[in-house]
PDB file of N, CA and C in Angstrom:
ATOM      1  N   UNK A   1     112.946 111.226 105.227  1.00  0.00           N
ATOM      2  CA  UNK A   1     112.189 110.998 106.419  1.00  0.00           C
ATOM      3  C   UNK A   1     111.417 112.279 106.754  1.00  0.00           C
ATOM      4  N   UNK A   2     110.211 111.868 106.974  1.00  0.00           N
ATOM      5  CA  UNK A   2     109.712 113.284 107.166  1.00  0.00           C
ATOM      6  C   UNK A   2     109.013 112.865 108.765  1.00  0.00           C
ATOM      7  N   UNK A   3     109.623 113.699 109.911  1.00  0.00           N
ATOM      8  CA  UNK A   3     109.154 113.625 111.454  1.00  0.00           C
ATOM      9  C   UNK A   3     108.147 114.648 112.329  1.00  0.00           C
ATOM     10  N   UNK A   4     107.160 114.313 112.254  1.00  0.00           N
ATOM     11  CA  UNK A   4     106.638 115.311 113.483  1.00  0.00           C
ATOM     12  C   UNK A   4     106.447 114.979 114.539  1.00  0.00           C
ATOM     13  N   UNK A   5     106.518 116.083 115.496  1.00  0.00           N
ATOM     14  CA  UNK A   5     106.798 116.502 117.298  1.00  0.00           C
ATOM     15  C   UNK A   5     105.986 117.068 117.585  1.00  0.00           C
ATOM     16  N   UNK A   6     105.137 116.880 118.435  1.00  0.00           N
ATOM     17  CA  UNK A   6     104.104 117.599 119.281  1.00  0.00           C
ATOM     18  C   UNK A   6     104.180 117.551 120.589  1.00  0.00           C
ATOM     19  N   UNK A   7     104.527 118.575 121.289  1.00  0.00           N
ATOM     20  CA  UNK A   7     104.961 118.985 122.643  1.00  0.00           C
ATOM     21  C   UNK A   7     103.199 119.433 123.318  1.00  0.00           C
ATOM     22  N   UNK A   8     103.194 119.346 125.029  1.00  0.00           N
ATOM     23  CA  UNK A   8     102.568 119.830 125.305  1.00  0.00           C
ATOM     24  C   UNK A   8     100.941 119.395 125.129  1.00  0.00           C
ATOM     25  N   UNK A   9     100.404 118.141 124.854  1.00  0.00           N
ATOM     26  CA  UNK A   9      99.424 117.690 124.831  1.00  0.00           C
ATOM     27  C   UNK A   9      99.049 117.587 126.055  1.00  0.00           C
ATOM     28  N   UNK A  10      97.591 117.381 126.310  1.00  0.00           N
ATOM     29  CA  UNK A  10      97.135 116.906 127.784  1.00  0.00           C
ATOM     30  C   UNK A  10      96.837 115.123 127.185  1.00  0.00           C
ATOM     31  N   UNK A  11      97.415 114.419 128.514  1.00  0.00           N
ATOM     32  CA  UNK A  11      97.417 113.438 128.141  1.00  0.00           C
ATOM     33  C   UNK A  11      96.743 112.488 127.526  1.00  0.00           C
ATOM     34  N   UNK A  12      95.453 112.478 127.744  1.00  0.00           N
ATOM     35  CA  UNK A  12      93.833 111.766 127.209  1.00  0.00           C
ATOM     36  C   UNK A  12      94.020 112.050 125.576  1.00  0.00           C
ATOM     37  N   UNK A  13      94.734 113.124 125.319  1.00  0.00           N
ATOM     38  CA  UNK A  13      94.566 113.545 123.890  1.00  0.00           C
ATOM     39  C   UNK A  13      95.472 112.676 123.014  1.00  0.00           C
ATOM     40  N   UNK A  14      96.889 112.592 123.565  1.00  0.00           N
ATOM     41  CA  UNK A  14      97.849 112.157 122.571  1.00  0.00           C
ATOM     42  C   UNK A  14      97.622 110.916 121.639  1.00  0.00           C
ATOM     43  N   UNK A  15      96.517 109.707 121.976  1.00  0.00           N
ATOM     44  CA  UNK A  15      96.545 108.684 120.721  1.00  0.00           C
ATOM     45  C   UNK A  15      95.533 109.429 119.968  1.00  0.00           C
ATOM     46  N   UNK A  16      94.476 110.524 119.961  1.00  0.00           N
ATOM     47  CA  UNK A  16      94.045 110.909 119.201  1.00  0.00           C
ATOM     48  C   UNK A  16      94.408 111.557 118.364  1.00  0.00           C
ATOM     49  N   UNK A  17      95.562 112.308 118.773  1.00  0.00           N
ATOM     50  CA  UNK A  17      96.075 113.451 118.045  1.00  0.00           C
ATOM     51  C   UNK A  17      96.986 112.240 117.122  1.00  0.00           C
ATOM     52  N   UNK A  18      97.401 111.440 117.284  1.00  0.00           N
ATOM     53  CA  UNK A  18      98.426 110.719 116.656  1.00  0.00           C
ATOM     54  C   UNK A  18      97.694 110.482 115.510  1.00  0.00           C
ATOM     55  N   UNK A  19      96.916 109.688 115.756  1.00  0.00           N
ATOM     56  CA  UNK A  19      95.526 109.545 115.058  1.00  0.00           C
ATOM     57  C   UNK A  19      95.704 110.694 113.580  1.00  0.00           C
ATOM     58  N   UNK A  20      95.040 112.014 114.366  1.00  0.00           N
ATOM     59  CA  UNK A  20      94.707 112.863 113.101  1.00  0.00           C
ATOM     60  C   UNK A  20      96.445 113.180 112.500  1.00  0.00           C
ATOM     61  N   UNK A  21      97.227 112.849 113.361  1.00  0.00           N
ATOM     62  CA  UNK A  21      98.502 113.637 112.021  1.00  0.00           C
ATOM     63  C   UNK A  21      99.264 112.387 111.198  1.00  0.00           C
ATOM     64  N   UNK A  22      98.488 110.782 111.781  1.00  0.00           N
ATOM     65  CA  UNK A  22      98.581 110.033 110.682  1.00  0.00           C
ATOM     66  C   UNK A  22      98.049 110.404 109.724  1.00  0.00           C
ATOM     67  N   UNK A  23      96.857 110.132 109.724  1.00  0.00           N
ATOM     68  CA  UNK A  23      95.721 110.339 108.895  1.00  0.00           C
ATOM     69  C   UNK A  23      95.694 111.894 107.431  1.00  0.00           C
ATOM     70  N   UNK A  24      96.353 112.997 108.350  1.00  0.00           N
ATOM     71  CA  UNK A  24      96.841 113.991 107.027  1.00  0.00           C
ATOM     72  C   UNK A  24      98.147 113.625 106.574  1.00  0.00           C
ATOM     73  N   UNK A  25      98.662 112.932 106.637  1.00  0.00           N
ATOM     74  CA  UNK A  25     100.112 112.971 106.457  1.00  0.00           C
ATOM     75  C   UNK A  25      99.678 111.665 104.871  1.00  0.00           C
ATOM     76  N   UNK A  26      99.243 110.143 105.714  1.00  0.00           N
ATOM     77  CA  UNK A  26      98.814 109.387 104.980  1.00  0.00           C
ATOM     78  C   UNK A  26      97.685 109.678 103.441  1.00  0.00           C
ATOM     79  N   UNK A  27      96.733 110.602 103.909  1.00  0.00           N
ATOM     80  CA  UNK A  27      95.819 110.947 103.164  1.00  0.00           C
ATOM     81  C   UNK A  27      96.375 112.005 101.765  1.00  0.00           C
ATOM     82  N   UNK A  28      97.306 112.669 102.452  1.00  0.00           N
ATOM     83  CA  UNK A  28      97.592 114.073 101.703  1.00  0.00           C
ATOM     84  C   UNK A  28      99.183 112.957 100.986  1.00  0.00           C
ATOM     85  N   UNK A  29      99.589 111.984 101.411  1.00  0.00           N
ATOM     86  CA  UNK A  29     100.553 111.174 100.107  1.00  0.00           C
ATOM     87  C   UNK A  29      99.372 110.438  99.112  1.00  0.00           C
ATOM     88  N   UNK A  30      98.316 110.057  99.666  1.00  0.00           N
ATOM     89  CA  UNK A  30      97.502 109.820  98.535  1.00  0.00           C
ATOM     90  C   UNK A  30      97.304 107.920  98.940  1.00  0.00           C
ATOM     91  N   UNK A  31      97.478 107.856 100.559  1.00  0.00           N
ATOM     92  CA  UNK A  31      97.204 106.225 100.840  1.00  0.00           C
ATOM     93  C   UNK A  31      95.777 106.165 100.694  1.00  0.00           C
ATOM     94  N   UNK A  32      95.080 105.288 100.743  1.00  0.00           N
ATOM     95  CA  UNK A  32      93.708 104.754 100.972  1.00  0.00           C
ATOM     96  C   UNK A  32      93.480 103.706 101.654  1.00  0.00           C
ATOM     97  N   UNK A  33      94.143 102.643 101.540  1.00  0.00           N
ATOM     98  CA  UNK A  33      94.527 101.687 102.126  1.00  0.00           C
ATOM     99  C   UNK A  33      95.636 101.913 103.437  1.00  0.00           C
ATOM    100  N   UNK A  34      95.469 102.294 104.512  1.00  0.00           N
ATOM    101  CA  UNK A  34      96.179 102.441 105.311  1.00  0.00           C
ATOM    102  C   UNK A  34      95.182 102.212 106.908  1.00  0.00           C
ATOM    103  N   UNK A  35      96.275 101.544 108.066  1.00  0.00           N
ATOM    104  CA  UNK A  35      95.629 101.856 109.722  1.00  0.00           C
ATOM    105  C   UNK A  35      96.633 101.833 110.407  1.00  0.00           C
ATOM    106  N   UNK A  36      96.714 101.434 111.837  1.00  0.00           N
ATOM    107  CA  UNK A  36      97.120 101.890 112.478  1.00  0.00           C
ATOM    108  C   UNK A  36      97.643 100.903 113.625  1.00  0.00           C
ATOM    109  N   UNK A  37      98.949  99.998 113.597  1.00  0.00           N
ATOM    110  CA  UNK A  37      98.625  98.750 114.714  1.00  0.00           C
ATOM    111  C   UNK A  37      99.859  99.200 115.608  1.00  0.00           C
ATOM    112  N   UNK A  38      99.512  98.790 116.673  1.00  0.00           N
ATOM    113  CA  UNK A  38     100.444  98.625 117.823  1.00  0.00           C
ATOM    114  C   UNK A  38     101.375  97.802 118.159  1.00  0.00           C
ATOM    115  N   UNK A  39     102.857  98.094 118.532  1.00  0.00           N
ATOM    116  CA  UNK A  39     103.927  97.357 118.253  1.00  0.00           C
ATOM    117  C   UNK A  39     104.681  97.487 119.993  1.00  0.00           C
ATOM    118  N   UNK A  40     105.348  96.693 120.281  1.00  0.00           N
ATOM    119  CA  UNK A  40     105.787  96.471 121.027  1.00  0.00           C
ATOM    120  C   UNK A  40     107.381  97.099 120.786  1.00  0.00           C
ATOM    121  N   UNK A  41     108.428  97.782 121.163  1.00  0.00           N
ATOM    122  CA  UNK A  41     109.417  97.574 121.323  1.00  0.00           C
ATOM    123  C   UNK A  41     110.387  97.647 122.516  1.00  0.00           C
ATOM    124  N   UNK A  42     111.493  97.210 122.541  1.00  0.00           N
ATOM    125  CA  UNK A  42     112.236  97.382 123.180  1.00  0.00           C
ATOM    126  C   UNK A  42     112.734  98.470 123.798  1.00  0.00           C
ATOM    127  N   UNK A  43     112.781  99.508 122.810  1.00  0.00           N
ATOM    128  CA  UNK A  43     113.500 100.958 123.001  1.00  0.00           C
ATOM    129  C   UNK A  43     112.294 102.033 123.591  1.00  0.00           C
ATOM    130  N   UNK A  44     111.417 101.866 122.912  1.00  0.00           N
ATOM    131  CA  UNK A  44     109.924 102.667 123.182  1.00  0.00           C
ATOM    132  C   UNK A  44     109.353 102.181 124.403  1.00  0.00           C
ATOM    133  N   UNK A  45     109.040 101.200 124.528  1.00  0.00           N
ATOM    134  CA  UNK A  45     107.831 100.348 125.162  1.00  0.00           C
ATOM    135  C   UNK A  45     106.906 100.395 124.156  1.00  0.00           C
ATOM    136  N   UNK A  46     105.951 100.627 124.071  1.00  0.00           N
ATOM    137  CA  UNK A  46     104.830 100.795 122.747  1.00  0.00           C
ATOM    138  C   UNK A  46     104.852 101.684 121.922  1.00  0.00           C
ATOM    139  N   UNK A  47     105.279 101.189 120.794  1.00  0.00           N
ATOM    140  CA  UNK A  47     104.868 102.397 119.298  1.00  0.00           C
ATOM    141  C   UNK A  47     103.737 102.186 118.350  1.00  0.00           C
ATOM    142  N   UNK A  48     103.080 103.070 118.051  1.00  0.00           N
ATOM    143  CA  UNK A  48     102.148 102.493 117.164  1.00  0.00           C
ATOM    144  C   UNK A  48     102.337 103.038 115.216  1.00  0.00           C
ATOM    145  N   UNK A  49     102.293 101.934 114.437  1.00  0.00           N
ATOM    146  CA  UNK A  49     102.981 101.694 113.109  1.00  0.00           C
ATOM    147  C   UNK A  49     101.714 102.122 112.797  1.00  0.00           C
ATOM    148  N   UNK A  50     102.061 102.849 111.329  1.00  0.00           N
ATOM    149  CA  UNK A  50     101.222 103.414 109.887  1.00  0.00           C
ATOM    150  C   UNK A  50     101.373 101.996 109.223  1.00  0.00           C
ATOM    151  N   UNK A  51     100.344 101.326 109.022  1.00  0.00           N
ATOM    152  CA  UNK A  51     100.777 100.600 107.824  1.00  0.00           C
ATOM    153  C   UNK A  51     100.040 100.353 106.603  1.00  0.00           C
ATOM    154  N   UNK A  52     100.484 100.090 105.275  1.00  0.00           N
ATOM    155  CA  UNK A  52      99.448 100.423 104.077  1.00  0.00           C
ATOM    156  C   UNK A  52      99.991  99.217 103.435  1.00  0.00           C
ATOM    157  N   UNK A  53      98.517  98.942 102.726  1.00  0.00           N
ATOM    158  CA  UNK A  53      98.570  97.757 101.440  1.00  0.00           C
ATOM    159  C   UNK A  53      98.358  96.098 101.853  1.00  0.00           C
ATOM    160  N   UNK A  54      98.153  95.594 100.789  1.00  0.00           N
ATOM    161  CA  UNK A  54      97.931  93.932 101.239  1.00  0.00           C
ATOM    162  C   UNK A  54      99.419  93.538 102.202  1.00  0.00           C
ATOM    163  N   UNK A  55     100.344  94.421 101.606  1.00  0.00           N
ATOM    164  CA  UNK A  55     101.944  93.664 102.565  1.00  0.00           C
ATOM    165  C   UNK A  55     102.065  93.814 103.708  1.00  0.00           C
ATOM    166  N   UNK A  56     101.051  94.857 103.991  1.00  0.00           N
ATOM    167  CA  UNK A  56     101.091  95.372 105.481  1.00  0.00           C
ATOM    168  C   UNK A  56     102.793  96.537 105.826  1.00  0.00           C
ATOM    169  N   UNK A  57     102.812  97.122 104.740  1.00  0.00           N
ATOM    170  CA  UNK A  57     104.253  97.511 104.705  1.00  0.00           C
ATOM    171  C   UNK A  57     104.328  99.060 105.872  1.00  0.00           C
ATOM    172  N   UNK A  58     104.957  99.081 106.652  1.00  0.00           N
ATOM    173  CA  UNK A  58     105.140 100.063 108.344  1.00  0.00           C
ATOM    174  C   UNK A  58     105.681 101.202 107.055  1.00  0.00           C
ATOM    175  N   UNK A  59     104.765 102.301 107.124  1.00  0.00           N
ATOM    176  CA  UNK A  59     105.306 103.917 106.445  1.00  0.00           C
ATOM    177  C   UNK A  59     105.158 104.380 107.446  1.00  0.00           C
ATOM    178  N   UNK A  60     104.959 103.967 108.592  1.00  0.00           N
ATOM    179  CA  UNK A  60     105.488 105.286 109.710  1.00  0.00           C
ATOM    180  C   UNK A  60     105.939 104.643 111.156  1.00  0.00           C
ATOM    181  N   UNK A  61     106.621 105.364 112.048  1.00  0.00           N
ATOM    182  CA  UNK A  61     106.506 104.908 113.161  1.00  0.00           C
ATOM    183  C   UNK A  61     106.154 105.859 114.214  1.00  0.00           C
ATOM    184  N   UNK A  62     105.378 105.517 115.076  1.00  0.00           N
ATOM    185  CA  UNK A  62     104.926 106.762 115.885  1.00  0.00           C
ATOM    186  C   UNK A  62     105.052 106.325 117.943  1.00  0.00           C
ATOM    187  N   UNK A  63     105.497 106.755 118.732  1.00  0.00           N
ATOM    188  CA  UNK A  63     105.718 107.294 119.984  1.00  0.00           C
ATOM    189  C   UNK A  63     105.274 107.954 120.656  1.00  0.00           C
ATOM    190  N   UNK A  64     104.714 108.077 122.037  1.00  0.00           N
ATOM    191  CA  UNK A  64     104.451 109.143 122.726  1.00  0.00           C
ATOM    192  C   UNK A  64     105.307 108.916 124.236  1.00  0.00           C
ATOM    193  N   UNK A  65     105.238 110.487 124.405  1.00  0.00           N
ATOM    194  CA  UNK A  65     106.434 110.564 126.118  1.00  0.00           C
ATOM    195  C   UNK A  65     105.084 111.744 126.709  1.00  0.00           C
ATOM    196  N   UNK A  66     105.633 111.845 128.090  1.00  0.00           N
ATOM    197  CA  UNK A  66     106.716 111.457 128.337  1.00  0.00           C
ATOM    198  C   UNK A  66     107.302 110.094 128.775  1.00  0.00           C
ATOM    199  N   UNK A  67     108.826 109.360 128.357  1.00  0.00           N
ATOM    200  CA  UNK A  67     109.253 108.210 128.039  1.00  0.00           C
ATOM    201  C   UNK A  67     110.521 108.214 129.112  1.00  0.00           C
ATOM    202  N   UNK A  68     110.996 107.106 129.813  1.00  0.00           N
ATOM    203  CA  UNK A  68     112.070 107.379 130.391  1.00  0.00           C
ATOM    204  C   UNK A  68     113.863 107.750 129.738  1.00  0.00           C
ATOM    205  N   UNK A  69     113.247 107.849 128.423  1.00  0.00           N
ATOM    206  CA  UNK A  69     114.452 108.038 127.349  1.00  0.00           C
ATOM    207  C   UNK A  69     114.800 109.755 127.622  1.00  0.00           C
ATOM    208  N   UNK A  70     113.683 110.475 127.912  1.00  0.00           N
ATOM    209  CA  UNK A  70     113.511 112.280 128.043  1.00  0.00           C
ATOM    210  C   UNK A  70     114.195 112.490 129.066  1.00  0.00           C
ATOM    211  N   UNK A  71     114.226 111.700 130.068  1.00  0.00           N
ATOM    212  CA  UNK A  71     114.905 112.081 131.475  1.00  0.00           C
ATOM    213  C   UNK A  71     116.448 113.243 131.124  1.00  0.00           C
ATOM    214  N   UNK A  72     117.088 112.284 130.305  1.00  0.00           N
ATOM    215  CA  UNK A  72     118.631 113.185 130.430  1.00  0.00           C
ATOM    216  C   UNK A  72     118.814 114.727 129.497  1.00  0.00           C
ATOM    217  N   UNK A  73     117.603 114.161 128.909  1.00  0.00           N
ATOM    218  CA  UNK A  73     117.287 115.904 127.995  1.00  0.00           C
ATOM    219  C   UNK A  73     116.548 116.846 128.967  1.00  0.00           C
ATOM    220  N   UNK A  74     115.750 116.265 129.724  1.00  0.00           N
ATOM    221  CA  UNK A  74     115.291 117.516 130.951  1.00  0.00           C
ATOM    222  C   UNK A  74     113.582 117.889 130.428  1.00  0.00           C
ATOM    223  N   UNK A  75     113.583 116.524 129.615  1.00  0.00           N
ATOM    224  CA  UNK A  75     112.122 116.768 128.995  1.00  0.00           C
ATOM    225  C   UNK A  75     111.084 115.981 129.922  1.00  0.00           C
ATOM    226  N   UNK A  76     109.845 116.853 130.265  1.00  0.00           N
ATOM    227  CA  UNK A  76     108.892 116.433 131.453  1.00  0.00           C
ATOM    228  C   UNK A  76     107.384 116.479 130.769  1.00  0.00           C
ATOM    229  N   UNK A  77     107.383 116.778 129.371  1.00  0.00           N
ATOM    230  CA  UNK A  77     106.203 117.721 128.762  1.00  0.00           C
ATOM    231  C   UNK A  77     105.436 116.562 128.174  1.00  0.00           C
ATOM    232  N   UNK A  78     104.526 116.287 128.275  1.00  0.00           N
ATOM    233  CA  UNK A  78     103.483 115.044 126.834  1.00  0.00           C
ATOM    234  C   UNK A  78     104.088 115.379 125.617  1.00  0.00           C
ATOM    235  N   UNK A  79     104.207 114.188 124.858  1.00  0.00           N
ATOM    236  CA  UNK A  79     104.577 114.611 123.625  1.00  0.00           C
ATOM    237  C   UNK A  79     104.016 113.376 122.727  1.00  0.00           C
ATOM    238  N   UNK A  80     103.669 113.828 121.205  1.00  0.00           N
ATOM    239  CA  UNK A  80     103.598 112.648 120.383  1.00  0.00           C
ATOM    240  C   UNK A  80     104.649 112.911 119.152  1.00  0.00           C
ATOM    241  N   UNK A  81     105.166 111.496 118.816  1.00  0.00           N
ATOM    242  CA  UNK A  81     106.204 111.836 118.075  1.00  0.00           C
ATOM    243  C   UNK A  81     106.002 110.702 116.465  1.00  0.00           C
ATOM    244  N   UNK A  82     106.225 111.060 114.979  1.00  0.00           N
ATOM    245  CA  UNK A  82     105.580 110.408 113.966  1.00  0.00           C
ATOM    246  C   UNK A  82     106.667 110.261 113.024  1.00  0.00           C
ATOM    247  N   UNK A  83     107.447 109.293 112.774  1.00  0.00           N
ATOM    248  CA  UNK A  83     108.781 109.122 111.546  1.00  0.00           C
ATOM    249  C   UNK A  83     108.291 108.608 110.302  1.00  0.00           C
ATOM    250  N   UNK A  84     107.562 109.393 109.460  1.00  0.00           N
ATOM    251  CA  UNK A  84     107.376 108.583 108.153  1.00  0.00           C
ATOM    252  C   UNK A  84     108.271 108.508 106.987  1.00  0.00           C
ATOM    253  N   UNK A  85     108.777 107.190 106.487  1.00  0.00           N
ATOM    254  CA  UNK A  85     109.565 107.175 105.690  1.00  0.00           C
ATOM    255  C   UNK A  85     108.752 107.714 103.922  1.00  0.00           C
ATOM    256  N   UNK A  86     109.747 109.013 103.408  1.00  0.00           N
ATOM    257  CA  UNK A  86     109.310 109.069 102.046  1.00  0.00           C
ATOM    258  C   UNK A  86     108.869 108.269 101.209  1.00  0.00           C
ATOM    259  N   UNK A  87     110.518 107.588 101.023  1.00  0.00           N
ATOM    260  CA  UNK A  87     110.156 106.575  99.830  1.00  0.00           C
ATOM    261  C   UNK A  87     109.118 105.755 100.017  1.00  0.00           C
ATOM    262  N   UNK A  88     108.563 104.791 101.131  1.00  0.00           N
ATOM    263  CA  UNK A  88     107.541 103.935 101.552  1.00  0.00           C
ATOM    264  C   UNK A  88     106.152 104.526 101.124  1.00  0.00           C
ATOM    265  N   UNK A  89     105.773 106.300 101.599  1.00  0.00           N
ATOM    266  CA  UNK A  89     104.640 106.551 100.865  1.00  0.00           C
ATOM    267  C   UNK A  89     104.773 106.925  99.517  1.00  0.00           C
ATOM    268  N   UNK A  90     105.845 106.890  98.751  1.00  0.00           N
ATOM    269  CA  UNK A  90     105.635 107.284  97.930  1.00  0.00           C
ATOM    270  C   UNK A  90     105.062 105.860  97.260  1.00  0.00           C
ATOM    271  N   UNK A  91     106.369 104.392  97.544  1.00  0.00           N
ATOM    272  CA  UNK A  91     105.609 103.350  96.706  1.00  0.00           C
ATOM    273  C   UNK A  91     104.253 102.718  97.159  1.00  0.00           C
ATOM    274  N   UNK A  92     103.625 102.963  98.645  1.00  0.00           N
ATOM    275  CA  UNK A  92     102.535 102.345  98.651  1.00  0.00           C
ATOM    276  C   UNK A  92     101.526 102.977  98.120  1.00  0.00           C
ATOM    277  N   UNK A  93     101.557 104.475  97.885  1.00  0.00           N
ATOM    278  CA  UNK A  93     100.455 104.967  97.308  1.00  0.00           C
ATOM    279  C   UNK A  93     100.722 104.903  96.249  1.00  0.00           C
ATOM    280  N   UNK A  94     102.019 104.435  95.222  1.00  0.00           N
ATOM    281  CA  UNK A  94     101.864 103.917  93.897  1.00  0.00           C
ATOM    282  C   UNK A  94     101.451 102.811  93.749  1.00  0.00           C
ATOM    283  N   UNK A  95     100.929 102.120  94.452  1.00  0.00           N
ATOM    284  CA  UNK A  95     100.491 100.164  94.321  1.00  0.00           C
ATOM    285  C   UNK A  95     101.714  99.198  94.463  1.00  0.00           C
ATOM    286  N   UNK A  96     103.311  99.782  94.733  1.00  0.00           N
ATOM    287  CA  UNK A  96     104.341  98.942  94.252  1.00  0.00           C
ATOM    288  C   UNK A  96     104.366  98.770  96.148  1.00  0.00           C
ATOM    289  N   UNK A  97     105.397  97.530  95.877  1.00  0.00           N
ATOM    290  CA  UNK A  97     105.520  96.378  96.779  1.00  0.00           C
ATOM    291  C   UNK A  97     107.298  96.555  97.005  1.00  0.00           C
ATOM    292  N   UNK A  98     107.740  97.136  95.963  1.00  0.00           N
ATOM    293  CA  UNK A  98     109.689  96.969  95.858  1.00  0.00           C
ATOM    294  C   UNK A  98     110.217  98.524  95.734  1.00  0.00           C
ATOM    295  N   UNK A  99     111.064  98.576  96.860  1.00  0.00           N
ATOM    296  CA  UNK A  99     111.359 100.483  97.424  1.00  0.00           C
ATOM    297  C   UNK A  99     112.763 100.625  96.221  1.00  0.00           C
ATOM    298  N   UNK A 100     113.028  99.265  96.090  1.00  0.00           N
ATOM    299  CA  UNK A 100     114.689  99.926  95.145  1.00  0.00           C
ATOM    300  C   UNK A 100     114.383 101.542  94.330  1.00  0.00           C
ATOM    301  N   UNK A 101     113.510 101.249  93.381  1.00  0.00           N
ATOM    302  CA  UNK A 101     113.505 102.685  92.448  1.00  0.00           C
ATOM    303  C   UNK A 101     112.661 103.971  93.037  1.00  0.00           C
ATOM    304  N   UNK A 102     112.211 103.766  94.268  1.00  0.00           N
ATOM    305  CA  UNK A 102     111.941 104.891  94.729  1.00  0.00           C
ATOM    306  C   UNK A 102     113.073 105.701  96.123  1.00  0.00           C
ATOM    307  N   UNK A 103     113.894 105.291  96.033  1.00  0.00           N
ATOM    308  CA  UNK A 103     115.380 105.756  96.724  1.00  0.00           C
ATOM    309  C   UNK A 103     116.268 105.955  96.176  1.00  0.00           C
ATOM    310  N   UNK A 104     117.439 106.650  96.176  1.00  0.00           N
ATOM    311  CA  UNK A 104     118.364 107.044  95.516  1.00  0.00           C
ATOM    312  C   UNK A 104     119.398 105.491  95.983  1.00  0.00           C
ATOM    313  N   UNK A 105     119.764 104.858  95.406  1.00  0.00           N
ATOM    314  CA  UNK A 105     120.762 103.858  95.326  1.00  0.00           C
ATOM    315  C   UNK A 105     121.410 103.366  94.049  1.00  0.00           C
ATOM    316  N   UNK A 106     122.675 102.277  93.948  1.00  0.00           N
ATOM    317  CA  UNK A 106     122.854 101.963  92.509  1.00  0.00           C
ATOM    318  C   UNK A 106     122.512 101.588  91.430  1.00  0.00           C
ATOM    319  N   UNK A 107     121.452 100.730  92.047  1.00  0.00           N
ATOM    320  CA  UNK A 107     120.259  99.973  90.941  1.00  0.00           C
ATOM    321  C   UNK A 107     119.813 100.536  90.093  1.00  0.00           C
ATOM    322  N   UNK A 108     119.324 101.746  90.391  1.00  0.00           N
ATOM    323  CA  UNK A 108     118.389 102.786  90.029  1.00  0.00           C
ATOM    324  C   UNK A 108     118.437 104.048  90.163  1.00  0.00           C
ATOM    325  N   UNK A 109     118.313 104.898  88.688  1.00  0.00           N
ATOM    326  CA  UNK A 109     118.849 106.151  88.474  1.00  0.00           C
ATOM    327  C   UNK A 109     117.474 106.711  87.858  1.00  0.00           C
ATOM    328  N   UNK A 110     117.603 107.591  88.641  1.00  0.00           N
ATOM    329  CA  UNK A 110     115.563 108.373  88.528  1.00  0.00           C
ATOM    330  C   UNK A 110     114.670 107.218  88.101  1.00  0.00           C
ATOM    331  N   UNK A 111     114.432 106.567  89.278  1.00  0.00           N
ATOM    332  CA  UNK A 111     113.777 105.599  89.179  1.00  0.00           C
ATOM    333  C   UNK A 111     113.867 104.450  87.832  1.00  0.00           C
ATOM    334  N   UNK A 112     114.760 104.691  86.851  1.00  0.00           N
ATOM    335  CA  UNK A 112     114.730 103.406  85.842  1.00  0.00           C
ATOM    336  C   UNK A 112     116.497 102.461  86.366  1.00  0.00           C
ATOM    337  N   UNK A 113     115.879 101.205  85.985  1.00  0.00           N
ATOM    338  CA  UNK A 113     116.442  99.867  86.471  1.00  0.00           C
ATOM    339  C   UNK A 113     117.918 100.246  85.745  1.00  0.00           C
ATOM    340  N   UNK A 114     119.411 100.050  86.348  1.00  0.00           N
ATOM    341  CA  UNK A 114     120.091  99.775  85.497  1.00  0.00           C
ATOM    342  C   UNK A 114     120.736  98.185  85.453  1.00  0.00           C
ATOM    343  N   UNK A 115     120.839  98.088  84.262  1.00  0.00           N
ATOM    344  CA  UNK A 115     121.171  96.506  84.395  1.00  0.00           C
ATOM    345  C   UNK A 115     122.769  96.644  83.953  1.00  0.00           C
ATOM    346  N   UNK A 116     123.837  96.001  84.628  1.00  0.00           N
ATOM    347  CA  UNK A 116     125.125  95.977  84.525  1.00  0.00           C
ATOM    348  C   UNK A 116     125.727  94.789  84.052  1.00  0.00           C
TER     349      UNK A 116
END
């Protein structure tokens, strides 16, 4: 998982800024195919998803506060916040559709299939 935190924005700024540290994060794994849609949740109120490829597959999830979740941390500051999963950019910017061989699990040992 790779996460970035940005403290201290003025507010008007933060979907832009989200914006540009999708955009290097996505660009510099080597997506092309990638945007940017808005999700509803429960825990957040609104997050807005990285997503790449015909599957529409979510390589990131992104947040901004301040959120009523900051209250008990003592956090009052703008913030934008970005969770992109590795393995996900690694297979959408390979063209693949199936995460098994790009994660460490049993199936798959440096990425080749084992069959048992």
């Amino acid at each position: 998982m790779l996460n970035l935190v940005e403290m201290g924005l003025p507010e008007d700024e933060k979907h832009d800024r989200l914006k540009e540290l999708s955009s290097l994060v996505a660009t510099t794994a080597g997506l092309t195919d990638y945007r940017l849609e808005t999700e509803d949740s429960k825990v957040y109120g609104t997050t807005i998803d990285v997503v790449s490829g015909p599957e529409n597959i979510e390589v990131a999830s992104a947040a901004m506060g301040p959120h009523p979740l900051d209250i008990p941390w003592g956090i009052s500051d703008t913030w934008v916040g970005l969770g992109f999963g590795l393995e996900r950019l690694l297979m959408t910017a390979a063209g693949d559709c199936s995460i098994g061989k790009w994660g460490k699990n049993l199936s798959y040992v440096n990425g080749i299939r084992l069959n048992l």
